[in-house]
Protein backbone atom coordinates (compact mmCIF):
# COMPACT_ATOMS: atom_id res chain seq x y z
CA UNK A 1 11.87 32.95 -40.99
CA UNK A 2 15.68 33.36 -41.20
CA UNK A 3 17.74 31.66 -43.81
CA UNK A 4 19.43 29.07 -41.20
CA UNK A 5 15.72 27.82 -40.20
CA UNK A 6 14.40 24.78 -41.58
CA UNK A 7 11.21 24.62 -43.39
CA UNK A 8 8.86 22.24 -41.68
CA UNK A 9 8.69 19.29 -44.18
CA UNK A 10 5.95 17.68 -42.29
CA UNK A 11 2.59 18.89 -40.19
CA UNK A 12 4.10 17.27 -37.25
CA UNK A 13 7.25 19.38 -38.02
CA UNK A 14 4.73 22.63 -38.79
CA UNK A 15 3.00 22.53 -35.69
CA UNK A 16 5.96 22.37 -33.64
CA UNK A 17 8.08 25.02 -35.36
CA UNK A 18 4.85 27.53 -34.83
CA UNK A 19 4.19 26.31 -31.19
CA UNK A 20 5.72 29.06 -29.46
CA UNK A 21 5.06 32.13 -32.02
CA UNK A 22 2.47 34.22 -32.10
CA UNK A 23 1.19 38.00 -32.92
CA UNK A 24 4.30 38.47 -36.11
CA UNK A 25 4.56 37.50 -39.51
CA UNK A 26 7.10 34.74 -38.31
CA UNK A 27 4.20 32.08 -38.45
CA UNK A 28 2.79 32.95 -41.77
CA UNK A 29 6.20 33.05 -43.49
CA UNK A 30 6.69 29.42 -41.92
CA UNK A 31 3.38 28.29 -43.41
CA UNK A 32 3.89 29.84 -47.03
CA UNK A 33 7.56 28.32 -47.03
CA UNK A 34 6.16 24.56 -45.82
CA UNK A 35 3.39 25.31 -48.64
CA UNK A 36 5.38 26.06 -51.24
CA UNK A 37 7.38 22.72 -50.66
CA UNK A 38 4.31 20.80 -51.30
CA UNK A 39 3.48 21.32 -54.96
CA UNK A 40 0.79 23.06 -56.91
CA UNK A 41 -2.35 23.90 -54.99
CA UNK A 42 -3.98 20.28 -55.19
CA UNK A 43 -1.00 18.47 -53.08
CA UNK A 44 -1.97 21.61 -50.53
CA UNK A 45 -5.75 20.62 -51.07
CA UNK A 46 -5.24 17.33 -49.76
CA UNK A 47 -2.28 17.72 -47.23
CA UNK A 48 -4.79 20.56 -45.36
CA UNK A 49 -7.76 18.92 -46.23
CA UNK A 50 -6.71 15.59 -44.38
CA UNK A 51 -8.64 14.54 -41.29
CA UNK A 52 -7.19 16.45 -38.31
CA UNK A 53 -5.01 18.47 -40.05
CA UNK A 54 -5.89 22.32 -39.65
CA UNK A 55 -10.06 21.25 -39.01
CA UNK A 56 -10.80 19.78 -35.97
CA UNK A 57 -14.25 18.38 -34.93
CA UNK A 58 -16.06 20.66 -32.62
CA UNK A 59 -15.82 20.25 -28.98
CA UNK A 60 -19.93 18.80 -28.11
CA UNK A 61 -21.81 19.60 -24.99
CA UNK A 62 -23.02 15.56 -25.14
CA UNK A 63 -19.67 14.76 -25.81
CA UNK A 64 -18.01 15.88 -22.94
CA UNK A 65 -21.00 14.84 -20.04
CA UNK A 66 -20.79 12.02 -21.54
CA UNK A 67 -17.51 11.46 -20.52
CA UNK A 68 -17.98 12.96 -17.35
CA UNK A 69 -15.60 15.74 -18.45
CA UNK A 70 -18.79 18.73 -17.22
CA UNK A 71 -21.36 18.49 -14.47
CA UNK A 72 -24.65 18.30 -15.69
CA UNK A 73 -25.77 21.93 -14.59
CA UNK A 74 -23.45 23.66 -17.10
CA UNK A 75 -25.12 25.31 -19.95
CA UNK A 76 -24.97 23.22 -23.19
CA UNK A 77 -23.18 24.88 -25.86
CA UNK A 78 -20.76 23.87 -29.28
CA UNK A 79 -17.56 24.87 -29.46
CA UNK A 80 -15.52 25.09 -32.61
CA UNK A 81 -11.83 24.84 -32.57
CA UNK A 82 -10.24 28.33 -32.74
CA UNK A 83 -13.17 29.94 -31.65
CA UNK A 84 -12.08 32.58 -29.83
CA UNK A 85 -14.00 32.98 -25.85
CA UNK A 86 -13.80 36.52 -23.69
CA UNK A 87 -16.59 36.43 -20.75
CA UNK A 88 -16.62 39.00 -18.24
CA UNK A 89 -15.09 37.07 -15.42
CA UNK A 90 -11.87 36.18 -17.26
């Protein structure tokens, strides 16, 4: 993170800034700067700890035929957010 960037001062404002960066230490230098603006550990607690924040609830088999989101013969699985998926077709 240069010195003209802003630190994030919300998780709105966190999630955008790291949006578009990936595979550097750009995005971790982000986080520990919008962390350190927070307070003691705590604050960070319950800032990352909040509903929706960095945990997301996992994407459910039921969930989505239930919304008509899958067709009935795919294979039921759970998917947790950030899991990471390879198959030999992709």
């Amino acid at each position: 993170m240069s010195a003209t960037d802003k630190t994030p001062e919300s998780l709105e404002e966190l999630e955008a800034s790291l949006q578009s960066l990936s595979h550097d230490i750009q995005p971790l230098s982000i986080i520990q700067s919008f962390a350190k603006n927070i307070g003691k550990t705590k604050a960070r607690q319950k800032l990352f700890n909040a509903n929706g924040a960095l945990v997301r609830p996992p994407i459910e088999y039921q969930v989505l035929l239930d919304q008509g989101a899958i067709a009935l013969d795919e294979d039921p699985f759970i998917l947790l957010q950030g899991d990471i998926i390879s198959s030999d077709t992709a």
